[in-house]
N, C-alpha and C. Protein backbone atom coordinates (compact mmCIF):
# COMPACT_ATOMS: atom_id res chain seq x y z
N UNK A 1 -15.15 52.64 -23.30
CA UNK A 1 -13.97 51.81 -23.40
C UNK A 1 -12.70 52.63 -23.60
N UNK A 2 -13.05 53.81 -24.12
CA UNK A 2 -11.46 54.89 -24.46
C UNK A 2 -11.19 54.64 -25.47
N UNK A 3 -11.55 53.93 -26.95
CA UNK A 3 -11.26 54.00 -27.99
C UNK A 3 -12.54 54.09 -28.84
N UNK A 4 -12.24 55.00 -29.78
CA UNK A 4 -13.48 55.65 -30.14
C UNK A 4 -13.65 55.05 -31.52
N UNK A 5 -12.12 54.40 -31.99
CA UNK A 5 -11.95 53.99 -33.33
C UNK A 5 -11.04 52.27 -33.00
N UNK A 6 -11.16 51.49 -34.02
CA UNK A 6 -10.45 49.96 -33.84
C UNK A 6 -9.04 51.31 -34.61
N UNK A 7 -8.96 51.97 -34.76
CA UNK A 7 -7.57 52.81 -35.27
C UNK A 7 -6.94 52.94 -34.10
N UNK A 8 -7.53 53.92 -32.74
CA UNK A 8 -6.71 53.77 -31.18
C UNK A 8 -7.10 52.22 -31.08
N UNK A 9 -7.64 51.52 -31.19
CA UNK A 9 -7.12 50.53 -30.37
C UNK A 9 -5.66 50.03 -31.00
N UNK A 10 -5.30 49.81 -31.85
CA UNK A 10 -4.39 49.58 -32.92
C UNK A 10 -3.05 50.10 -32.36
N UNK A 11 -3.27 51.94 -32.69
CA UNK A 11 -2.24 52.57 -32.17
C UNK A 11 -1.43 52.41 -31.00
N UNK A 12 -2.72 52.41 -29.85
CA UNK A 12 -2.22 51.79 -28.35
C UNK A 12 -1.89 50.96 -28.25
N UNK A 13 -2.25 49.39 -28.70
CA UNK A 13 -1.26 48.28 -28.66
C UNK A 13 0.02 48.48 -29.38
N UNK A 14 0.02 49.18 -30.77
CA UNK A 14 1.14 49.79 -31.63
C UNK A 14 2.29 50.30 -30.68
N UNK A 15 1.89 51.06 -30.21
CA UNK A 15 2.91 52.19 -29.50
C UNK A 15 3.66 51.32 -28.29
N UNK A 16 2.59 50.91 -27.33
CA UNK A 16 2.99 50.11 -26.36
C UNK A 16 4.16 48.72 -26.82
N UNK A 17 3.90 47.99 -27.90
CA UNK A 17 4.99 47.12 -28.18
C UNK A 17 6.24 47.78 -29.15
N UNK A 18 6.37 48.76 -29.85
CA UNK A 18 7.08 49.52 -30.41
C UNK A 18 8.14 49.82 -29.00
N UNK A 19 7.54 50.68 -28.31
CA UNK A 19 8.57 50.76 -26.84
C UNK A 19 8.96 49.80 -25.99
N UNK A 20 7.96 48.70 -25.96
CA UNK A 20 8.42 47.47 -25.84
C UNK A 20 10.02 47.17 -26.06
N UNK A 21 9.91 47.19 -27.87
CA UNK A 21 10.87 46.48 -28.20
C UNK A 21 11.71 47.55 -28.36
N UNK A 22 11.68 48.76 -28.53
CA UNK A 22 13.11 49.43 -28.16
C UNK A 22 14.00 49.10 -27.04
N UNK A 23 13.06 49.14 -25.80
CA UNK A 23 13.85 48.86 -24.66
C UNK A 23 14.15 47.29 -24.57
N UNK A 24 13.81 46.39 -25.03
CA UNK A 24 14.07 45.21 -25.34
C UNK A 24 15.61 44.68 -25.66
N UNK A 25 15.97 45.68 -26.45
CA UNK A 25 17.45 45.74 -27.05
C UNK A 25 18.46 45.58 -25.59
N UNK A 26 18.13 45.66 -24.88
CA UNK A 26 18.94 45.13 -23.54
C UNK A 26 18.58 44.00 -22.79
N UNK A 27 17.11 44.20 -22.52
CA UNK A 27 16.89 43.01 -21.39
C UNK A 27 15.45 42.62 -22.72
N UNK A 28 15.37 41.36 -22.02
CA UNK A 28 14.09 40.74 -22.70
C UNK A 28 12.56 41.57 -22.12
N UNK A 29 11.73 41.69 -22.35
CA UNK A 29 10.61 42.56 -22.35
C UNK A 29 8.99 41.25 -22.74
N UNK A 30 8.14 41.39 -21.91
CA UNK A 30 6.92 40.75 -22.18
C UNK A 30 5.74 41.97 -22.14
N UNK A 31 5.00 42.05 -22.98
CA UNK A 31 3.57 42.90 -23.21
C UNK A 31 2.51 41.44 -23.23
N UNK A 32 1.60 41.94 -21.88
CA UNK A 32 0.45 41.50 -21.91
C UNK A 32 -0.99 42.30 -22.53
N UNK A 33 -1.81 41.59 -23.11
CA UNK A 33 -2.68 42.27 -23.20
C UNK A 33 -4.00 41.53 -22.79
N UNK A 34 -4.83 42.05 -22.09
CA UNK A 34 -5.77 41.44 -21.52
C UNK A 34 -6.97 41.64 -22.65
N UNK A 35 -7.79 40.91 -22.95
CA UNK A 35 -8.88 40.95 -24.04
C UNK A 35 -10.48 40.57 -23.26
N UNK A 36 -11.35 41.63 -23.73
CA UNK A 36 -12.70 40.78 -22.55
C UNK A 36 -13.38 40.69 -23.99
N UNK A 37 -14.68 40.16 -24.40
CA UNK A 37 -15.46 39.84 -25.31
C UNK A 37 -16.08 41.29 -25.54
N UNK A 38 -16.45 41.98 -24.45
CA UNK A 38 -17.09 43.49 -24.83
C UNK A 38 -16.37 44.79 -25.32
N UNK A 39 -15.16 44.41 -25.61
CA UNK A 39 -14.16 45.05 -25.74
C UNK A 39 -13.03 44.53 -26.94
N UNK A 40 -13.00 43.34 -26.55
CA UNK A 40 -11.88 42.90 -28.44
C UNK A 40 -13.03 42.39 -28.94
N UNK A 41 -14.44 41.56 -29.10
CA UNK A 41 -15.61 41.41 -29.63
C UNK A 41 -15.85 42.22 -30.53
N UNK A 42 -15.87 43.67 -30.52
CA UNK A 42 -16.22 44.51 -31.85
C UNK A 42 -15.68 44.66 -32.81
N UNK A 43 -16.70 44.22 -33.67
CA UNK A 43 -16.09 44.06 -35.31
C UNK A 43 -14.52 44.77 -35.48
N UNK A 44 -14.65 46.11 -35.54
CA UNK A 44 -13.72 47.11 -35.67
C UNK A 44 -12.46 46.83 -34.56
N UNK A 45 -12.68 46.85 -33.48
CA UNK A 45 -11.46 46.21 -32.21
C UNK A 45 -10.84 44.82 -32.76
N UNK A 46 -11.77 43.78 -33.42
CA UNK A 46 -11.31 42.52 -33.51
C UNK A 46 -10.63 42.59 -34.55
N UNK A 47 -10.99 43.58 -35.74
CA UNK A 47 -9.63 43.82 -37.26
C UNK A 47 -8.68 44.32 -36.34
N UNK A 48 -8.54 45.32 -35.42
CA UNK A 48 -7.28 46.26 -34.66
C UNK A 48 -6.61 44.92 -34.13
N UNK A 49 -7.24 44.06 -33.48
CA UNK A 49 -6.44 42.87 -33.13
C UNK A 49 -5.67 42.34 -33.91
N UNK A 50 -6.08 41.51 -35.18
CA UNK A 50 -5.37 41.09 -36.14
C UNK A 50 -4.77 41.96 -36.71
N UNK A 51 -4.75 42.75 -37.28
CA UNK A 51 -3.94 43.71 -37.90
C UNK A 51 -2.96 43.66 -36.58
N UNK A 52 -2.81 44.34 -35.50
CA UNK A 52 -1.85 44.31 -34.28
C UNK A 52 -0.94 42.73 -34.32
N UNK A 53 -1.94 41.57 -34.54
CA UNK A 53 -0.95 40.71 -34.57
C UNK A 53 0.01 40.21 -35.80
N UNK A 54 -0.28 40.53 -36.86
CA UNK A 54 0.39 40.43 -38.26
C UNK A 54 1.49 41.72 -37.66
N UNK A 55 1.31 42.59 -37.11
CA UNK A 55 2.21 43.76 -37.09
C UNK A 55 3.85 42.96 -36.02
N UNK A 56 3.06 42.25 -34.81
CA UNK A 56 4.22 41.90 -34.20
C UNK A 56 5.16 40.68 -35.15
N UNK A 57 4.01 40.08 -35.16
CA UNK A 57 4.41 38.42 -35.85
C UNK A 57 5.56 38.59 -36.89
N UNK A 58 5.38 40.21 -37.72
CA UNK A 58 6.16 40.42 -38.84
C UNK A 58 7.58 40.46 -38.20
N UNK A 59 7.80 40.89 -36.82
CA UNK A 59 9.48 41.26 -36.38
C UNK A 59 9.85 39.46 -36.20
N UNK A 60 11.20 39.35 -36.39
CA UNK A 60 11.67 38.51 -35.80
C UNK A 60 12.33 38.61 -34.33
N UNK A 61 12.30 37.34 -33.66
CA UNK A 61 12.84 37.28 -32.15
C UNK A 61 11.14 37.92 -31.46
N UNK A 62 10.56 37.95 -31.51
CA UNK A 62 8.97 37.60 -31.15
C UNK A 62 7.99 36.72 -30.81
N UNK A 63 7.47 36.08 -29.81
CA UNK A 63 6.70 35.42 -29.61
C UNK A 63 5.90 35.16 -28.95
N UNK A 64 4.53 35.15 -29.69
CA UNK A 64 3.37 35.45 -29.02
C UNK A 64 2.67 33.90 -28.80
N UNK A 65 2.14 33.83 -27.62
CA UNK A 65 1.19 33.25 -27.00
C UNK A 65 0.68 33.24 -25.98
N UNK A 66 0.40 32.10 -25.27
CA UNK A 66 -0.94 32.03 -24.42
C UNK A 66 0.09 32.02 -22.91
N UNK A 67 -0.65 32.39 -21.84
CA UNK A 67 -0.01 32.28 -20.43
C UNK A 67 0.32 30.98 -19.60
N UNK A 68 -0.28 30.17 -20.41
CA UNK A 68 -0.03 28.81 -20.05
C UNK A 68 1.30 28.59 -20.73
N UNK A 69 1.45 28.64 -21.99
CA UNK A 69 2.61 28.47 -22.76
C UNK A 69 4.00 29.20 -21.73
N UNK A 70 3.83 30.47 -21.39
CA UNK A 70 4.71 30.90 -20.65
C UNK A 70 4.94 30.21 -19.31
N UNK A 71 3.99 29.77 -18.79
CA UNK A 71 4.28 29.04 -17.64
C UNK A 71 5.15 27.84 -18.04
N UNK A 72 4.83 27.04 -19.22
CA UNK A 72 5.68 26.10 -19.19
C UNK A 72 6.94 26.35 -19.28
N UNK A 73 7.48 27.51 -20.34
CA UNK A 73 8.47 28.14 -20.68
C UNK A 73 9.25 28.32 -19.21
N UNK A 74 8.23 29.10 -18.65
CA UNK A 74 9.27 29.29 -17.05
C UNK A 74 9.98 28.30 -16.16
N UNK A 75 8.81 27.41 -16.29
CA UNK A 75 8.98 25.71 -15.62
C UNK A 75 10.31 25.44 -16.16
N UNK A 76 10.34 25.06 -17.82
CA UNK A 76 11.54 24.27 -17.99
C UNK A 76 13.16 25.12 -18.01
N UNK A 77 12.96 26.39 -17.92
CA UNK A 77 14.30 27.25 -17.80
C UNK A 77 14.61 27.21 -16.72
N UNK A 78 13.40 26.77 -15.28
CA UNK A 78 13.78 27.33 -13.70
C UNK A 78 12.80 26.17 -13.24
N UNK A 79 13.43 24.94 -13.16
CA UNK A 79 12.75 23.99 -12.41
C UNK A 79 12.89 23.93 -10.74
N UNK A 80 11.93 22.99 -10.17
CA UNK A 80 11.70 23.24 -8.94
C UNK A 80 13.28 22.75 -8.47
N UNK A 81 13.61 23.15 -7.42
CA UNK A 81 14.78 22.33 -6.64
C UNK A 81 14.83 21.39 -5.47
């Protein structure tokens, strides 16, 4: 999987939304993260998860959810014409 510890998994989502949101400070910015069961499933990966999400949740102007949610989001800012 490339993480040998739920610590890289942590870090790598860490790092990746950290630069995220630096560059954010201009334009708005979305981080996906894709999750399979054999991979966020392990005990140790699934604390790196939560811990990762208490870490974003803590900034304000943040918001996390589901891809459906964003679809609606898109819908009602940019309706059909």
């Amino acid at each position: 999987t490339g993480y040998a510890s739920g610590e890289d998994f942590f870090n790598l989502l860490k790092d990746a939304f950290d630069q995220l949101w630096d560059e954010g400070a201009h334009s708005p910015k979305m981080m996906s993260v894709g999750l399979h069961g054999r991979i966020s499933g392990h005990p140790a990966r699934a604390r790196a998860l939560a811990r990762f999400l208490d870490y974003v949740q803590a900034r304000d102007s943040v918001w996390v959810c589901r891809r459906d949610e964003i679809a609606r989001h898109w819908y009602s800012q940019h309706p059909a014409k």
